[in-house]
N, C-alpha and C. Protein backbone atom coordinates (compact mmCIF):
# COMPACT_ATOMS: atom_id res chain seq x y z
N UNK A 1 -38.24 49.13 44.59
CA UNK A 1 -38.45 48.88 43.18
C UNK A 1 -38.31 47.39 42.91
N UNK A 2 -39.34 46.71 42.62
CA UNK A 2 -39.25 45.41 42.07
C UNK A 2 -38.57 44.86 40.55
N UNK A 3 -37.73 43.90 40.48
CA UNK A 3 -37.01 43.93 39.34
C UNK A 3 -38.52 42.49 38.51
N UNK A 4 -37.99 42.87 37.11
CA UNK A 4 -39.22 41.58 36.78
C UNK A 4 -38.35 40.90 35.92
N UNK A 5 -38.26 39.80 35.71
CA UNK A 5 -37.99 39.05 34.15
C UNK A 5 -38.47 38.80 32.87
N UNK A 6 -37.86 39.61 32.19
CA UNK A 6 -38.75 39.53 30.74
C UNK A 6 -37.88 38.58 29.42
N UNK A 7 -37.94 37.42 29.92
CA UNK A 7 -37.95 36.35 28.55
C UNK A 7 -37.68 36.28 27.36
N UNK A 8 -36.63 36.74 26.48
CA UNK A 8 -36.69 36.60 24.62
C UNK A 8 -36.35 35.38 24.41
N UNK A 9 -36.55 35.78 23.10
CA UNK A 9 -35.82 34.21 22.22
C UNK A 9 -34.57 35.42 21.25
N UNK A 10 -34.02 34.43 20.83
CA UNK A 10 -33.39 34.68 19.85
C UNK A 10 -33.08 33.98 18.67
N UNK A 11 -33.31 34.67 17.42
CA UNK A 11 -33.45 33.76 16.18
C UNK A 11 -31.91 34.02 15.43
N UNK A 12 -30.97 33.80 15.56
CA UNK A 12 -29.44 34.10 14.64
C UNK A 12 -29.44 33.04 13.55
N UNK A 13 -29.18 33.96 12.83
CA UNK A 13 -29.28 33.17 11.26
C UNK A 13 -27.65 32.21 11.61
N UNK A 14 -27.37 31.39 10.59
CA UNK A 14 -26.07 30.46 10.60
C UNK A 14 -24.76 31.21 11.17
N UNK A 15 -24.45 31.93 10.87
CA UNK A 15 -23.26 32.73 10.97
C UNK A 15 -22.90 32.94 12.75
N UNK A 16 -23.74 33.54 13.21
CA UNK A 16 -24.15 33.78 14.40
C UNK A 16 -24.56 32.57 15.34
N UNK A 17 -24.77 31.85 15.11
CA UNK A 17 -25.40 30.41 15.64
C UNK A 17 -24.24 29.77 15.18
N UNK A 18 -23.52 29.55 14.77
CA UNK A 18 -22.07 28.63 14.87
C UNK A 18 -21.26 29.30 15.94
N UNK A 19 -21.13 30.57 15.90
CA UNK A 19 -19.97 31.39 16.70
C UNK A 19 -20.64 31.04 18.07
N UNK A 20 -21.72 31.20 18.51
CA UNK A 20 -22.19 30.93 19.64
C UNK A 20 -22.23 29.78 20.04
N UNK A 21 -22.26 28.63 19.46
CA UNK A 21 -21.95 27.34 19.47
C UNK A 21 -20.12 27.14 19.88
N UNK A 22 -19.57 27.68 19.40
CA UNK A 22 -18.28 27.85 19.39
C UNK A 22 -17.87 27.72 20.83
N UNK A 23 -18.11 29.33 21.37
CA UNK A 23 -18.43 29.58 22.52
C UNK A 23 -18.66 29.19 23.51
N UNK A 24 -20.32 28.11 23.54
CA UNK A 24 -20.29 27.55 24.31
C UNK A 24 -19.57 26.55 24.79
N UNK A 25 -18.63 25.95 23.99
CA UNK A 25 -17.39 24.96 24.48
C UNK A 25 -16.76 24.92 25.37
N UNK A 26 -16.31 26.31 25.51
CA UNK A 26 -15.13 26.82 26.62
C UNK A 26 -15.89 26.75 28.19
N UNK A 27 -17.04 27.28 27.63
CA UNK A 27 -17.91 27.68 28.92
C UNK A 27 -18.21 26.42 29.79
N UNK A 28 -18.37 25.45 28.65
CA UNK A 28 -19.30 23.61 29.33
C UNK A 28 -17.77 23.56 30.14
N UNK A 29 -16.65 23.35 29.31
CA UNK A 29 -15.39 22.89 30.28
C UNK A 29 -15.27 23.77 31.13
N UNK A 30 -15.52 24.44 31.59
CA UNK A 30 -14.71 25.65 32.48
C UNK A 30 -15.99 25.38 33.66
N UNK A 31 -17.14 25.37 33.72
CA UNK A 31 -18.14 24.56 34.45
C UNK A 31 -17.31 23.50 34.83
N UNK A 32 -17.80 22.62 33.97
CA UNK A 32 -17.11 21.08 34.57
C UNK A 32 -16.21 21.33 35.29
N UNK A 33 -15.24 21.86 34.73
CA UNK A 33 -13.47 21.61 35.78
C UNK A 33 -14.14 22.30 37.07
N UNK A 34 -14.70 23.31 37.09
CA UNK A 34 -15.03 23.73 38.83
C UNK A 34 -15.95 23.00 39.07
N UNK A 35 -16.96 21.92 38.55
CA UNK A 35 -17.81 21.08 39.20
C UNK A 35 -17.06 20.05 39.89
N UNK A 36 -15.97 20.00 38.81
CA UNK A 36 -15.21 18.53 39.50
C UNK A 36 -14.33 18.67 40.42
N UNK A 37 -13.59 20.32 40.79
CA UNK A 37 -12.49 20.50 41.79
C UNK A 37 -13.89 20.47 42.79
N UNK A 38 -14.78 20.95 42.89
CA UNK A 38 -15.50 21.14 44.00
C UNK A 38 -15.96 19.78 44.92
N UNK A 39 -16.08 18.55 43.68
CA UNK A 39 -16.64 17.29 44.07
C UNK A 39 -15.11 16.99 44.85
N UNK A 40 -13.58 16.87 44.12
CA UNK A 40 -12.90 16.23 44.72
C UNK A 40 -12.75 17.20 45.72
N UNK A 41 -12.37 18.07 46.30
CA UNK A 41 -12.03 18.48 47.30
C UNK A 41 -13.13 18.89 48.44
N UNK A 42 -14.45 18.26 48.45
CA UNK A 42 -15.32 17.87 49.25
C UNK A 42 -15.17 16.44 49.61
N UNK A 43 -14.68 15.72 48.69
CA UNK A 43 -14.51 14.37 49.05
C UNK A 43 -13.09 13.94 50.08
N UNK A 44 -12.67 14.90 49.51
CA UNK A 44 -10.95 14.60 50.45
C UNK A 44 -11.00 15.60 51.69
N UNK A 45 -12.03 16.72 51.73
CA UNK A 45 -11.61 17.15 52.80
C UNK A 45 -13.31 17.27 53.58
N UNK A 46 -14.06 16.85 53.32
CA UNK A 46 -15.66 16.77 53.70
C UNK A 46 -16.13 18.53 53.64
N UNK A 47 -15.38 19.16 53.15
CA UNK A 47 -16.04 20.57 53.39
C UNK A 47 -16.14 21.11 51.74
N UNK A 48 -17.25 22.38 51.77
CA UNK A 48 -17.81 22.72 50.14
C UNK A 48 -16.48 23.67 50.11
N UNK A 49 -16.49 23.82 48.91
CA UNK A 49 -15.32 24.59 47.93
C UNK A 49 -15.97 26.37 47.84
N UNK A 50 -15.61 27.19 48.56
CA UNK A 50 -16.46 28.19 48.24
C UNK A 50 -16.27 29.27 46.96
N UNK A 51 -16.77 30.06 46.69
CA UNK A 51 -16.70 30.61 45.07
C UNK A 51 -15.75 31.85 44.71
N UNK A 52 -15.12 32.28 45.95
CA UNK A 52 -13.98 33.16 46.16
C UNK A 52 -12.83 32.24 45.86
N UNK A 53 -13.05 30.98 46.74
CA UNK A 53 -11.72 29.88 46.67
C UNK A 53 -11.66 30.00 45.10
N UNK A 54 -12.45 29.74 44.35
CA UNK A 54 -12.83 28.47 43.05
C UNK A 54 -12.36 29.95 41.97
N UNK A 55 -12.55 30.98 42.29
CA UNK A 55 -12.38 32.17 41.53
C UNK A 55 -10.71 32.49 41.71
N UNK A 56 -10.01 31.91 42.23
CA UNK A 56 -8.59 32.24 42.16
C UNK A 56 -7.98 31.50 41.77
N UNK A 57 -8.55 29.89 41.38
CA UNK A 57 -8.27 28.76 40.57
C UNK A 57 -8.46 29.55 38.81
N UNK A 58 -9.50 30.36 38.63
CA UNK A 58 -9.72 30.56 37.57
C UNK A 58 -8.86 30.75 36.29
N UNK A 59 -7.69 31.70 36.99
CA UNK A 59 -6.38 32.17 35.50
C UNK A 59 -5.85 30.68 35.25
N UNK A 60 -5.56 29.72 36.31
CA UNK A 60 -4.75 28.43 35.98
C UNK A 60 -5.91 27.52 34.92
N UNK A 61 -7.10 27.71 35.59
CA UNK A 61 -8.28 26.72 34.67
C UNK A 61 -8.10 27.59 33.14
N UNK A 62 -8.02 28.52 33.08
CA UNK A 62 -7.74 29.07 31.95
C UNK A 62 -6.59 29.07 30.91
N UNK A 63 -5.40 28.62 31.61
CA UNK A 63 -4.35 28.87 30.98
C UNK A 63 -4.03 27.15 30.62
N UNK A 64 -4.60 26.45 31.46
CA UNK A 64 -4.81 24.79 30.94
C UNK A 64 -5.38 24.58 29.70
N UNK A 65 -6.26 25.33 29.84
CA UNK A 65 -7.75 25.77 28.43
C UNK A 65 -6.32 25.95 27.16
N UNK A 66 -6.04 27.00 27.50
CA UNK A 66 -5.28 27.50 25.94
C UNK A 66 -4.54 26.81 25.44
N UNK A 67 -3.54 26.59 27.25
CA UNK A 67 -2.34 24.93 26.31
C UNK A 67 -2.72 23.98 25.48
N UNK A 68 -4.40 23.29 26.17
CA UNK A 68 -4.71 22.36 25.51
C UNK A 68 -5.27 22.60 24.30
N UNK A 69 -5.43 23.77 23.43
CA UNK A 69 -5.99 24.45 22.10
C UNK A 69 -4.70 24.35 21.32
N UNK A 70 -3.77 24.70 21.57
CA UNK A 70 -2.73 24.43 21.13
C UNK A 70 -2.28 25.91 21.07
């Protein structure tokens, strides 16, 4: 069975389009911080960071997140 991709848009009036905006905040930092553990600890140890490793970092990247929300 072949899977296909089928493409929407989505139109959210204001209400909905702020909250999702919201949202995406957490998500850009939480990227970054594993873009950047991955850069330094390729740099200090020449080897890639794999995504099991980077997934058990996750509750601490998270709990940094909240401290810094206050």
């Amino acid at each position: 069975m072949r899977h296909r991709n089928v493409p929407y848009r989505l139109y959210p009036n204001m209400a909905p389009a702020e909250r999702l905006l919201e949202m995406r905040g957490p998500h850009q930092r939480l990227y970054n911080t594993a873009l950047e553990e991955g850069m330094r600890i390729y740099q200090e140890t020449g080897e890639g960071l794999s995504f099991a490793a980077q997934r058990q970092d996750l509750p601490q990247w998270r709990t940094g997140a909240r401290a810094l929300r206050g």
